[in-house]
C-alpha atoms as a PDB file:
ATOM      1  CA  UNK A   1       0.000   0.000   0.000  1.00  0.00           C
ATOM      2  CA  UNK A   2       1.068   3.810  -0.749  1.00  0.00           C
ATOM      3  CA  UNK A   3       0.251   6.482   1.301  1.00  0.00           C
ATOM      4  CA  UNK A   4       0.685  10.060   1.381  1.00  0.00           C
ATOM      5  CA  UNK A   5      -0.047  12.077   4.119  1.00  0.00           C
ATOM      6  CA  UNK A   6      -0.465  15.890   2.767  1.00  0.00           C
ATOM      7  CA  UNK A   7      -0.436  17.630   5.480  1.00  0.00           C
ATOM      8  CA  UNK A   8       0.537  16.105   8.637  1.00  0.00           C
ATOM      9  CA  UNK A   9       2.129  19.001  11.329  1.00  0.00           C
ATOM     10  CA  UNK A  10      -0.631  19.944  12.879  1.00  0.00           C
ATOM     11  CA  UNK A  11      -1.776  16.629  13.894  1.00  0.00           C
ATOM     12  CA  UNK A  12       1.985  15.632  14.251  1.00  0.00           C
ATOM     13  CA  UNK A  13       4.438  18.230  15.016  1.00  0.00           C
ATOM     14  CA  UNK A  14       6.922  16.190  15.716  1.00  0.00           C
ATOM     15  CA  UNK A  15       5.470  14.677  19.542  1.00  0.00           C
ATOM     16  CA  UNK A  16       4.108  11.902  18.012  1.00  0.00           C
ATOM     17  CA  UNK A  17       3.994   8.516  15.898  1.00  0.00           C
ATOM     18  CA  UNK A  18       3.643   7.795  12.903  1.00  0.00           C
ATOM     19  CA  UNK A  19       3.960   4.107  13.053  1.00  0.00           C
ATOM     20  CA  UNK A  20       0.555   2.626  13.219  1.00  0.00           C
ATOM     21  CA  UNK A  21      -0.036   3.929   9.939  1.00  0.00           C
ATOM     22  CA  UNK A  22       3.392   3.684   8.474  1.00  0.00           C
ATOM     23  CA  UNK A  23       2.957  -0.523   9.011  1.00  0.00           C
ATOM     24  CA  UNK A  24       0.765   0.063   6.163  1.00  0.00           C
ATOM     25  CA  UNK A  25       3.167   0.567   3.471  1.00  0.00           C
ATOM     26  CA  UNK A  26       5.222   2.950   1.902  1.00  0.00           C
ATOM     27  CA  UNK A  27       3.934   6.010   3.494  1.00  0.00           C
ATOM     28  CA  UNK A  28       5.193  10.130   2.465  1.00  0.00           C
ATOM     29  CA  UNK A  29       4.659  12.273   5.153  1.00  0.00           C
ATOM     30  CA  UNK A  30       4.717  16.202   4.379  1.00  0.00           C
ATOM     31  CA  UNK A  31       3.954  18.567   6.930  1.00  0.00           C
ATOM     32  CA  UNK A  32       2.200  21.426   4.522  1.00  0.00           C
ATOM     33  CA  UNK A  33       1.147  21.005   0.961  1.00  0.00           C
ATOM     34  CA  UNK A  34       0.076  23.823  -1.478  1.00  0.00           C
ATOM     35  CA  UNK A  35      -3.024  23.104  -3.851  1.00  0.00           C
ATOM     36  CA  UNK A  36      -0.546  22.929  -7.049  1.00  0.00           C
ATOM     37  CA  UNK A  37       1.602  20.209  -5.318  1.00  0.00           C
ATOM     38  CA  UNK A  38      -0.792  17.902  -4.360  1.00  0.00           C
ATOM     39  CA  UNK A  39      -1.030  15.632  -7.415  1.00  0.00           C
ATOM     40  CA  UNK A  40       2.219  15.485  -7.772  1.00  0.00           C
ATOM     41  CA  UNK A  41       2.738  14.572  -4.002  1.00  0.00           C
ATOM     42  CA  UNK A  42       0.173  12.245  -4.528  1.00  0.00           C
ATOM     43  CA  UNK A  43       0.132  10.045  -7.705  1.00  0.00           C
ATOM     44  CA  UNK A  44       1.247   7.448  -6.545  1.00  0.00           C
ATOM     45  CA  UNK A  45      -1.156   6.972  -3.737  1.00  0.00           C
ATOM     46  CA  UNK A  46      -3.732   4.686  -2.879  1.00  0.00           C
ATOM     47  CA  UNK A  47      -4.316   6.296   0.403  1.00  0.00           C
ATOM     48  CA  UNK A  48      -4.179   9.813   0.778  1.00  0.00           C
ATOM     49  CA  UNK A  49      -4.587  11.237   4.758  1.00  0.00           C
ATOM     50  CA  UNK A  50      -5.221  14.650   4.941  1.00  0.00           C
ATOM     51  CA  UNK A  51      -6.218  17.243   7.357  1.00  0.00           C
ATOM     52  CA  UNK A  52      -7.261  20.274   5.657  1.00  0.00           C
ATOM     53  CA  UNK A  53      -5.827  19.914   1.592  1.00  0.00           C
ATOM     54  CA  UNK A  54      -8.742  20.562  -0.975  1.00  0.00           C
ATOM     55  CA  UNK A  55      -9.354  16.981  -2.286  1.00  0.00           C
ATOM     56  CA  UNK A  56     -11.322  18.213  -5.432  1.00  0.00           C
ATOM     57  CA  UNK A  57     -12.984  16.510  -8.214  1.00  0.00           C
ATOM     58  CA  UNK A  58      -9.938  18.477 -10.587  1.00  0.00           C
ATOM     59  CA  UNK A  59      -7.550  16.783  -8.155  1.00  0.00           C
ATOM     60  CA  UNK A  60      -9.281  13.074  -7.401  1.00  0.00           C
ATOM     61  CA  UNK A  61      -9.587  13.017 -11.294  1.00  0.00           C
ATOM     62  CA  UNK A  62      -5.698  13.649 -12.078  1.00  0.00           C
ATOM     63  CA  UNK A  63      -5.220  10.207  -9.258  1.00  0.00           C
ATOM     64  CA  UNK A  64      -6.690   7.430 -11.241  1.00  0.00           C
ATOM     65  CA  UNK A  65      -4.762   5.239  -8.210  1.00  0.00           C
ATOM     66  CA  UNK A  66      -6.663   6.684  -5.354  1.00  0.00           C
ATOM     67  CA  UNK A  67      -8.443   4.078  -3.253  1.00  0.00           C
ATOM     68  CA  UNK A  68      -9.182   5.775   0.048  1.00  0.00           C
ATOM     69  CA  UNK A  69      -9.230   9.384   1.309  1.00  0.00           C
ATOM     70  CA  UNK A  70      -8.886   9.687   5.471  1.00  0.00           C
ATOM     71  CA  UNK A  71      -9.455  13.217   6.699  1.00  0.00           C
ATOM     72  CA  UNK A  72      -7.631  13.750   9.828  1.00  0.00           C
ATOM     73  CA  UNK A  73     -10.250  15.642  11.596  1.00  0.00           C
ATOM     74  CA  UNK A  74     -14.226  15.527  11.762  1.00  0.00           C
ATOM     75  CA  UNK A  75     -15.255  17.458   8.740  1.00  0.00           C
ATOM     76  CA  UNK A  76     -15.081  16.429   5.192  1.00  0.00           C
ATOM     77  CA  UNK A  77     -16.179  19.791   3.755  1.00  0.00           C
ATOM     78  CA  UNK A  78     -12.444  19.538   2.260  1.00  0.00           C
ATOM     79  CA  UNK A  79     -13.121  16.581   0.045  1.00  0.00           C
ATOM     80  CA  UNK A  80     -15.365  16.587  -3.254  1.00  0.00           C
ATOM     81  CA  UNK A  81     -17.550  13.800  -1.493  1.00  0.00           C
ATOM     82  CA  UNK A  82     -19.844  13.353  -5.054  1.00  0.00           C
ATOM     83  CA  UNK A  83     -16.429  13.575  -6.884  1.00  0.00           C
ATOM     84  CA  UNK A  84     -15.015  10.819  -4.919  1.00  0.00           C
ATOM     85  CA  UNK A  85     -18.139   8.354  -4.763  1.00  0.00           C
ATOM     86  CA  UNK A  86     -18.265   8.380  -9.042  1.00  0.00           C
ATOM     87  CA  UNK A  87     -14.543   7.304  -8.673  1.00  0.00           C
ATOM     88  CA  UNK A  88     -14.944   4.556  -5.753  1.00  0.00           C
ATOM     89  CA  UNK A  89     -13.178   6.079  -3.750  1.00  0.00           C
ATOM     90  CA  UNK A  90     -13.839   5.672  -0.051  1.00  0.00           C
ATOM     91  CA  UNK A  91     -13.874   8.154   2.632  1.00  0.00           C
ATOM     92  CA  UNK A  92     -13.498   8.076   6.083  1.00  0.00           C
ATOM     93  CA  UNK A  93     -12.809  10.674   8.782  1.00  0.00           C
ATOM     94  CA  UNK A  94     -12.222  10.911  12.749  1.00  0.00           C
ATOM     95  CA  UNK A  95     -15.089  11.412  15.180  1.00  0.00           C
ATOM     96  CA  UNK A  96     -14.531  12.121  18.574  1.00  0.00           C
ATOM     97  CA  UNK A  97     -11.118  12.489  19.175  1.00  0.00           C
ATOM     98  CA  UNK A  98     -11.333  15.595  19.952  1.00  0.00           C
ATOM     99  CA  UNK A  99     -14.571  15.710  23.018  1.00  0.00           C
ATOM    100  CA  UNK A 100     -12.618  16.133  26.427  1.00  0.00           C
ATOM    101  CA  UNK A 101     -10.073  18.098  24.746  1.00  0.00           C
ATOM    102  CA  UNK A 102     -12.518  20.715  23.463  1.00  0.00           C
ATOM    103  CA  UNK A 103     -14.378  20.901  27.057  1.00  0.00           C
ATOM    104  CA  UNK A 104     -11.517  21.266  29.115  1.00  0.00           C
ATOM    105  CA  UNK A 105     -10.636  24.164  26.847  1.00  0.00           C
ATOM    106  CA  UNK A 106     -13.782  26.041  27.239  1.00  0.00           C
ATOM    107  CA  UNK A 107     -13.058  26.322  30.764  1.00  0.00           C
ATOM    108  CA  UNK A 108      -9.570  26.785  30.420  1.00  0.00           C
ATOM    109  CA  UNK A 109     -11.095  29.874  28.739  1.00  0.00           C
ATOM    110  CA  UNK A 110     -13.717  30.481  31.191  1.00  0.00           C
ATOM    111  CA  UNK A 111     -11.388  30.832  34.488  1.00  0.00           C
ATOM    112  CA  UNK A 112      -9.059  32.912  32.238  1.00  0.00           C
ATOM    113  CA  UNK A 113     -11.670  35.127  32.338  1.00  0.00           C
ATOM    114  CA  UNK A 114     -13.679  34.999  35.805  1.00  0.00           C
ATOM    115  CA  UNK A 115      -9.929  34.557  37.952  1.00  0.00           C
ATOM    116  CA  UNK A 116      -7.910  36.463  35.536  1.00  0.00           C
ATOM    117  CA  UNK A 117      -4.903  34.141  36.776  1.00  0.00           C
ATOM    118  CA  UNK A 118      -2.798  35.145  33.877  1.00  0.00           C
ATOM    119  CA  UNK A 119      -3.270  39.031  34.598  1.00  0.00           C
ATOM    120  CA  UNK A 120      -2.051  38.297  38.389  1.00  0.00           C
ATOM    121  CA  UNK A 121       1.232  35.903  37.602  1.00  0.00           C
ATOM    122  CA  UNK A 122       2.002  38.623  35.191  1.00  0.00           C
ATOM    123  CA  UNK A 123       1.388  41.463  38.254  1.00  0.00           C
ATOM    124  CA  UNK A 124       3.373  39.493  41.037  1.00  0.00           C
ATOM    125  CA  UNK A 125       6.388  38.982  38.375  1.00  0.00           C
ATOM    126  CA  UNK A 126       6.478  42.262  37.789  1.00  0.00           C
ATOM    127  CA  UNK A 127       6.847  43.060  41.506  1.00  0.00           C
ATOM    128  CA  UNK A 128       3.461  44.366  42.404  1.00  0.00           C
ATOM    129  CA  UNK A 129       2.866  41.876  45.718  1.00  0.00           C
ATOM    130  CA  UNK A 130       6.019  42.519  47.166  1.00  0.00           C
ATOM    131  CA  UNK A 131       5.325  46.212  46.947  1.00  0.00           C
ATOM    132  CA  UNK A 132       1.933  45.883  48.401  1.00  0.00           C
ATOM    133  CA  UNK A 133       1.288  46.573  51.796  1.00  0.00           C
ATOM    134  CA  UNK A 134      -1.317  44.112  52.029  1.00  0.00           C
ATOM    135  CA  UNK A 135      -1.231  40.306  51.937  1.00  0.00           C
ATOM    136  CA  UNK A 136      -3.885  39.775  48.471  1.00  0.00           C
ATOM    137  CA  UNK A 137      -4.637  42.366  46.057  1.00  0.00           C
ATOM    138  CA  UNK A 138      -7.549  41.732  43.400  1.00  0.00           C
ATOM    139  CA  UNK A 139      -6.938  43.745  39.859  1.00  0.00           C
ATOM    140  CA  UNK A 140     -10.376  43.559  38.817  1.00  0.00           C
ATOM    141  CA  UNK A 141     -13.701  41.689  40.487  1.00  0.00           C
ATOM    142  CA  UNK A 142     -13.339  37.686  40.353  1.00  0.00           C
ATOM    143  CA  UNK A 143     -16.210  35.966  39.457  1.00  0.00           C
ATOM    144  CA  UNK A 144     -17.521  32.926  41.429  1.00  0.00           C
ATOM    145  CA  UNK A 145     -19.299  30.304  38.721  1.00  0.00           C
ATOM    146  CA  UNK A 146     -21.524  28.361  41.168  1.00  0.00           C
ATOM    147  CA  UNK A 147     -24.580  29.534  40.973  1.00  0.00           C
ATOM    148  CA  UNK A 148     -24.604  30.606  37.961  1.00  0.00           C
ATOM    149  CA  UNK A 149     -26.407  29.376  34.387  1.00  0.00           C
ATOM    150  CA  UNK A 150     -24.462  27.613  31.610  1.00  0.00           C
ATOM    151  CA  UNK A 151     -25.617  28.312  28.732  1.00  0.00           C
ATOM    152  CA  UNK A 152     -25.152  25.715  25.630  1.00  0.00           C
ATOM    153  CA  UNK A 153     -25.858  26.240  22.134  1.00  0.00           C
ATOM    154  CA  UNK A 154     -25.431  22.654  20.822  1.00  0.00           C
ATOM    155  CA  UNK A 155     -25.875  19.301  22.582  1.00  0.00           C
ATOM    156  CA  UNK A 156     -23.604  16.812  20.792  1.00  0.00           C
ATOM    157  CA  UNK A 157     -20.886  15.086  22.339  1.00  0.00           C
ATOM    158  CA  UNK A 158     -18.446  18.057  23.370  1.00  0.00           C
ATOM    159  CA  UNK A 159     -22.153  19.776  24.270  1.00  0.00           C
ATOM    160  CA  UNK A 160     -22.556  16.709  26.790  1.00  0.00           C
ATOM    161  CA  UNK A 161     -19.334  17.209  27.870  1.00  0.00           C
ATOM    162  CA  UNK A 162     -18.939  20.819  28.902  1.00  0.00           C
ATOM    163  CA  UNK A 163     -22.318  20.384  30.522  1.00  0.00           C
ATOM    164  CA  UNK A 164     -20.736  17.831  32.715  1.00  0.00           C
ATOM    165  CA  UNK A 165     -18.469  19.962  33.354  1.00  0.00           C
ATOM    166  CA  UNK A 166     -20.673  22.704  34.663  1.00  0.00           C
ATOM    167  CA  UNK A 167     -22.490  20.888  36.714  1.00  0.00           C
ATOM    168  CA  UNK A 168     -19.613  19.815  38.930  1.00  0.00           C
ATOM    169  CA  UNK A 169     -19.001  23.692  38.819  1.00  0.00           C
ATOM    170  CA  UNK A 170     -22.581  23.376  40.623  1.00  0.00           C
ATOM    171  CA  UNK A 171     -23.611  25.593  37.858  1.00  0.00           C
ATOM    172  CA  UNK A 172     -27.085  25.791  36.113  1.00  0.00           C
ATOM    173  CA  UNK A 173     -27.240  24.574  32.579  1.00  0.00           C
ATOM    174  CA  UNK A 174     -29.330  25.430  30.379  1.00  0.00           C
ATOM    175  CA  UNK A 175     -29.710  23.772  26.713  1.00  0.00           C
ATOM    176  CA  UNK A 176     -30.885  24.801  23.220  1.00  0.00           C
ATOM    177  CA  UNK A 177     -30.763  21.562  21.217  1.00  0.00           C
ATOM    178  CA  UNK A 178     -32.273  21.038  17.576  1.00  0.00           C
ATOM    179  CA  UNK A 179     -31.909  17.413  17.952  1.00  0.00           C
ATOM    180  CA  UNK A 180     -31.809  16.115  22.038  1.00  0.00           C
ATOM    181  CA  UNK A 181     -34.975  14.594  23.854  1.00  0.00           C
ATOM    182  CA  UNK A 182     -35.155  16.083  26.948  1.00  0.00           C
ATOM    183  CA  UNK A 183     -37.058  13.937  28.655  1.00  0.00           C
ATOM    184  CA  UNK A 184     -33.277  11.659  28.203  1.00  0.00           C
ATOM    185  CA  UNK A 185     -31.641  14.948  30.085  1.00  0.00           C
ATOM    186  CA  UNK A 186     -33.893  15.501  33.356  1.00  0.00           C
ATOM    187  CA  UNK A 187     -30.829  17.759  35.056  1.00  0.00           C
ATOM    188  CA  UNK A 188     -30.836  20.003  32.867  1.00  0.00           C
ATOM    189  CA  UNK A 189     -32.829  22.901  31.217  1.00  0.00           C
ATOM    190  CA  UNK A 190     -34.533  22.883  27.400  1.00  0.00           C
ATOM    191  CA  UNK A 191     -34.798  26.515  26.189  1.00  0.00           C
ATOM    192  CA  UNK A 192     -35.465  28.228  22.895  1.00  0.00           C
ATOM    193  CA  UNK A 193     -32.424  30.106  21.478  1.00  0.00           C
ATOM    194  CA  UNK A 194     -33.713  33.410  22.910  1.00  0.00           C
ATOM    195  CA  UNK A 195     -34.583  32.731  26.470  1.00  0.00           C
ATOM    196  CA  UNK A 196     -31.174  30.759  26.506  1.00  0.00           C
ATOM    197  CA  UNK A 197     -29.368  33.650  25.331  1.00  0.00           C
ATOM    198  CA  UNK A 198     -31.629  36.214  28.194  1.00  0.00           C
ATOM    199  CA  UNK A 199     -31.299  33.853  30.753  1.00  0.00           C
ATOM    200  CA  UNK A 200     -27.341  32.572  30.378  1.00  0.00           C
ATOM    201  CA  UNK A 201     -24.587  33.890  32.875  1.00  0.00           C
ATOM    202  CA  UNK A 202     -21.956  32.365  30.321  1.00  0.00           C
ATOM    203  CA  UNK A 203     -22.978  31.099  26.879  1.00  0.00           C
ATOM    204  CA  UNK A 204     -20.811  28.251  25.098  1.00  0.00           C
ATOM    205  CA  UNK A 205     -21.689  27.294  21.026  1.00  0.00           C
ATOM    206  CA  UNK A 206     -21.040  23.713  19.919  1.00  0.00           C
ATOM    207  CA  UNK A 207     -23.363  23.880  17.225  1.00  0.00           C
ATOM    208  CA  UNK A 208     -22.382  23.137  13.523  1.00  0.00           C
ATOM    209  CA  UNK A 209     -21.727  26.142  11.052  1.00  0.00           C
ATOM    210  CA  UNK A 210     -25.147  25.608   8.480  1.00  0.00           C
ATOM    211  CA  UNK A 211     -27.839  28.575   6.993  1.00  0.00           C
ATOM    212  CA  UNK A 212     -29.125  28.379  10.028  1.00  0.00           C
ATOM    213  CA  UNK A 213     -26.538  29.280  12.525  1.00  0.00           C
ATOM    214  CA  UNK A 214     -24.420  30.882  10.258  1.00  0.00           C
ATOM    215  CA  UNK A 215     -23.935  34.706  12.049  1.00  0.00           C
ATOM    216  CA  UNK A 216     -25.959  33.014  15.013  1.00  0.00           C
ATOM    217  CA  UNK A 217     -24.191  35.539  17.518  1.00  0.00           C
ATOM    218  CA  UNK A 218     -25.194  39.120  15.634  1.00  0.00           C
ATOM    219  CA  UNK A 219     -26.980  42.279  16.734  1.00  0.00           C
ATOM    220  CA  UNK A 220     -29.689  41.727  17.286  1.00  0.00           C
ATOM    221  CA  UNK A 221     -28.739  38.173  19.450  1.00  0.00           C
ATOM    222  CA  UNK A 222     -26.526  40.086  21.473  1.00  0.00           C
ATOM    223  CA  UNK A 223     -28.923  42.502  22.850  1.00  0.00           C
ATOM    224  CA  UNK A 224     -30.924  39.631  24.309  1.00  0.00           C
ATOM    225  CA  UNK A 225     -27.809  38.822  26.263  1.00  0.00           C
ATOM    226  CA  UNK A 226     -26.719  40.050  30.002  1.00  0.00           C
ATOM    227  CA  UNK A 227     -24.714  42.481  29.908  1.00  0.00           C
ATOM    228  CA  UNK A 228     -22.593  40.784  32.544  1.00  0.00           C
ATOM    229  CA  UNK A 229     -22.867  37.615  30.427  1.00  0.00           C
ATOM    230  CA  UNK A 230     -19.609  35.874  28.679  1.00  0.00           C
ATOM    231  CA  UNK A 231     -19.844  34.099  25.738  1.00  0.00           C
ATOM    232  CA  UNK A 232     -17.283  30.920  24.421  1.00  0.00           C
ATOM    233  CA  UNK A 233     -17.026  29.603  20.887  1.00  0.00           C
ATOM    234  CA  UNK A 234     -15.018  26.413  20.457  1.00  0.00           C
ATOM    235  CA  UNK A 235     -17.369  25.585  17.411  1.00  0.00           C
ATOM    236  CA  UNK A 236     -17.005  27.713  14.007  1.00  0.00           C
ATOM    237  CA  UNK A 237     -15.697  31.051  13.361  1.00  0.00           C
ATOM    238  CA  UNK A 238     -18.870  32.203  11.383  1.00  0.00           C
ATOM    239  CA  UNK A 239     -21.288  31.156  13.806  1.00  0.00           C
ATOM    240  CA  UNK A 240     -20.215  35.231  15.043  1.00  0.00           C
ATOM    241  CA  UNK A 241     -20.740  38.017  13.637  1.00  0.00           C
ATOM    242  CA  UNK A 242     -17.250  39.226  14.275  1.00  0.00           C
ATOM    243  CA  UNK A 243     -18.241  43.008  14.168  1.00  0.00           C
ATOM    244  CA  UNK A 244     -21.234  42.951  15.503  1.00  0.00           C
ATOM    245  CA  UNK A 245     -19.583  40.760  18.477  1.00  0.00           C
ATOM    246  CA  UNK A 246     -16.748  43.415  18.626  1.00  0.00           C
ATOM    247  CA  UNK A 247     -19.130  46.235  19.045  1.00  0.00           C
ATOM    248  CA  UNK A 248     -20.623  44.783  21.878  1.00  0.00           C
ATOM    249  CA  UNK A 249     -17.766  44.069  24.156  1.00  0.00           C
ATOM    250  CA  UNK A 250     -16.156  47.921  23.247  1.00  0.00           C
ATOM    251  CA  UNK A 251     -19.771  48.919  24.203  1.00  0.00           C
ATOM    252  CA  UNK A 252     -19.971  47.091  27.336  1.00  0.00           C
ATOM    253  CA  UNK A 253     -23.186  45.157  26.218  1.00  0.00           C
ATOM    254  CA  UNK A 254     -21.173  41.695  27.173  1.00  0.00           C
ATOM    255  CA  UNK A 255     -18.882  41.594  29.714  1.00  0.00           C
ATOM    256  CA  UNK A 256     -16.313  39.446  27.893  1.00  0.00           C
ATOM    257  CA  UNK A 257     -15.513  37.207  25.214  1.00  0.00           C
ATOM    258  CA  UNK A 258     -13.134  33.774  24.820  1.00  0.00           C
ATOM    259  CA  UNK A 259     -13.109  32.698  21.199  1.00  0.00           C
ATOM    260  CA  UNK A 260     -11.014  29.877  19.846  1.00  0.00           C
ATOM    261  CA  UNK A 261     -11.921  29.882  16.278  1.00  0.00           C
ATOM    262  CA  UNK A 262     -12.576  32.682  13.903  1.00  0.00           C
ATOM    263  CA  UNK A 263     -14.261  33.464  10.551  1.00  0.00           C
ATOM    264  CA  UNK A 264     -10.854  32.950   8.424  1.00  0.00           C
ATOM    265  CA  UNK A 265      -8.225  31.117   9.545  1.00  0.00           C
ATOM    266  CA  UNK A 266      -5.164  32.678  10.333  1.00  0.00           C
ATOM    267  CA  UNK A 267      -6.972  35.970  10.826  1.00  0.00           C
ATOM    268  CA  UNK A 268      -6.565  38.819   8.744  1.00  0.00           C
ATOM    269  CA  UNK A 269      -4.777  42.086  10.918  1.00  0.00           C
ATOM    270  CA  UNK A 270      -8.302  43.672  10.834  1.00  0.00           C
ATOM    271  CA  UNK A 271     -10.067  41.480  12.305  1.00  0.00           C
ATOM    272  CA  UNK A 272     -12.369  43.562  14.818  1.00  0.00           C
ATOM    273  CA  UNK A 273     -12.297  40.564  17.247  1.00  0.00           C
ATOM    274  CA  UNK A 274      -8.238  41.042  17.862  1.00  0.00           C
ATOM    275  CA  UNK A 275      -8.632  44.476  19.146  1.00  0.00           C
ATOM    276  CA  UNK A 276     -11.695  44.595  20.996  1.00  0.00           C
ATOM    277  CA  UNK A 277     -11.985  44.852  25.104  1.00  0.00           C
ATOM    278  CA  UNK A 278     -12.356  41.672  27.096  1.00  0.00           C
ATOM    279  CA  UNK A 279     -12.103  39.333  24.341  1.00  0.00           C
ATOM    280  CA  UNK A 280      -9.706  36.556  24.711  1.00  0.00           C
ATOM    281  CA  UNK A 281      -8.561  34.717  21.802  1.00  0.00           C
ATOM    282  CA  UNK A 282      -6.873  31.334  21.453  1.00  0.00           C
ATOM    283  CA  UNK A 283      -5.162  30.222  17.805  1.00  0.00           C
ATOM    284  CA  UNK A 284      -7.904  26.819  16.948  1.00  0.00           C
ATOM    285  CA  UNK A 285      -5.693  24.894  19.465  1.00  0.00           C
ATOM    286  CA  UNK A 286      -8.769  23.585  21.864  1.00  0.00           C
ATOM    287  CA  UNK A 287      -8.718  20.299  19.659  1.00  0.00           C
ATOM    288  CA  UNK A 288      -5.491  19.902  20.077  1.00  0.00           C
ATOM    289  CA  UNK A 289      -3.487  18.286  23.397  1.00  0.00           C
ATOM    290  CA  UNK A 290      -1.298  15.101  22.550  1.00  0.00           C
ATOM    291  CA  UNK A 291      -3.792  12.719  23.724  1.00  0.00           C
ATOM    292  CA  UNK A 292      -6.442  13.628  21.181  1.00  0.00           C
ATOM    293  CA  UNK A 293      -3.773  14.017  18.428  1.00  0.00           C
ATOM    294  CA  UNK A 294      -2.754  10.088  19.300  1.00  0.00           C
ATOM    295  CA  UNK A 295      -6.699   9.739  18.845  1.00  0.00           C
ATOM    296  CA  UNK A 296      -6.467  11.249  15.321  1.00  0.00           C
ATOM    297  CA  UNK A 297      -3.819   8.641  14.704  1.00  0.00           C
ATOM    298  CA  UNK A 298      -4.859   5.387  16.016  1.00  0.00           C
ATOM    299  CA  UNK A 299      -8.416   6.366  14.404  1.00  0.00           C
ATOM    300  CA  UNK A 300      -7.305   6.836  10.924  1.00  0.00           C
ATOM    301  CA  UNK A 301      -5.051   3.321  10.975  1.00  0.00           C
ATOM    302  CA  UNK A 302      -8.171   1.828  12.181  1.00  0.00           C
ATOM    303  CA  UNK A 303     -10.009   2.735   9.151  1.00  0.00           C
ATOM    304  CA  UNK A 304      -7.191   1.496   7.025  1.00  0.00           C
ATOM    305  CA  UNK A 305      -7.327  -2.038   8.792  1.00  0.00           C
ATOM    306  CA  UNK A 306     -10.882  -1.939   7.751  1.00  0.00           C
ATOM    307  CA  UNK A 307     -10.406  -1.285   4.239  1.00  0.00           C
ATOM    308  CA  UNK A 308      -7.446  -2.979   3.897  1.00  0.00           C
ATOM    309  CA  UNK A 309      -8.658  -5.658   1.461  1.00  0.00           C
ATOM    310  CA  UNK A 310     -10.307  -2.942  -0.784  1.00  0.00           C
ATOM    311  CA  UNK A 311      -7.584  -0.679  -1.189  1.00  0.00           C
ATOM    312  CA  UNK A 312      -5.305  -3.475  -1.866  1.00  0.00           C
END
């Protein structure tokens, strides 16, 4: 078997193994691959593993070899699915890999915020407690999460998760879910969109980006929001209105912001989100600790151990 892996660093940067799918055969590994390389990279593949390269119908055409495409992530909106199927090609990608990963960042985000630990380390090492002539000094108010309502936009897995989460925070958590039965979730509270978004302390999205929730966070949503409120987004940049989200937190509608993924990826230098108050801002890594990586790996040679007697 030949395999090409087309862009592998951010799912290996060097911290991991690439052995339980290099068993498989002769197997490339490039770390970045640009559009006009990849059928050259590729053409002698039968496996290509990618994590975001455009698999197109242009490009799945020009491999006449091509067997099996494993995207090394959840979303196959990189691959020309249709394109793919007329050629026999199979598809796979990687679910779930990535669920305690994404939780524990959305409250690595969250206490960033309410105990601002990062803005004290950085006052102590600059010599501000020694100076002080008392023993604690608070730089702005610390927020205390129990008690308070957990808003979540989304009730998948990672949903599920942060919820979990919350509750062990003794928190109140409140769901708006196109798809859960909540007679199955008797802890926890079924809202519509709006009265989750009036009634949420902190608000966290783990819905998909579709029509429908495309620009979910805008004007108009906003202003049904506390103005003490925070709001997370581990799911998709364009589920915010960027601007409109901006304009809020320089307006003091919304107390704060922590975003992990934005509209285009890396962000353009005017992006209103990097220069706006109270908005913290991480670069897509919530998906990303080792263990979930490993996840990504031992998931996609998995999948070839399935289809090994087809692509062969």
């Amino acid at each position: 078997m030949n395999l090409t892996i087309l862009d592998g660093y951010l799912v290996n940067s060097g911290d991991l193994s690439w052995e339980p799918i290099q068993a498989f055969g002769q197997c490339d590994i490039y770390d970045r691959t640009l559009p006009e390389d990849i059928v050259a990279r590729a053409k002698n593949a039968d496996v290509i593993l990618t994590n975001k390269c455009l698999i197109t119908k242009d490009v799945i055409q020009a491999l006449p070899k091509l067997k099996h495409i494993i995207v090394l992530a959840t979303g196959t909106n990189n691959i020309d699915i249709d394109a793919a199927k007329q050629a026999n090609i199979t598809v796979n990608n990687i679910v779930g890999y990535s669920t305690h990963a994404v939780a524990q960042h959305v409250f690595a985000m969250l206490l960033s915020i309410t105990n601002a630990v990062d803005l004290h380390n950085a006052s102590v090492k600059t010599g501000d407690w020694a100076q002080c002539i008392d023993f604690s000094y608070r730089l702005q108010p610390l927020i205390e999460l129990n008690g308070l309502s957990m808003g979540i936009v989304g009730f998948g897995n990672i949903g599920q998760a942060v919820a979990k989460i919350a509750r062990s925070f003794n928190m109140k958590v409140l769901i708006h879910s196109q798809h859960a039965d909540p007679k199955d979730y008797p802890d926890y509270h079924f809202l519509t969109r709006d009265e989750l978004f009036k009634q949420s302390d902190v608000i966290s999205l783990h819905c998909p980006l579709t029509e429908k929730t495309k620009h979910l966070i805008n004007a108009t949503t906003l202003k049904l929001m506390k103005p003490s409120a925070i709001l997370l987004n581990t799911s998709r940049g364009a589920v915010v209105d960027e601007q409109a989200l901006a304009g809020a937190l320089n307006n003091e509608q919304l107390h704060a912001a922590a975003i992990d993924v934005l509209s285009t990826e890396p962000p353009g230098a005017d992006n209103p989100l990097l220069h706006a108050k109270r908005c913290l801002i991480t670069p897509h890594i919530a998906w990303g600790t080792k263990t979930a990586r490993e996840r990504i790996v031992q998931q996609a040679a998995e999948h070839l151990s399935k289809h090994i007697s087809a692509i062969l």
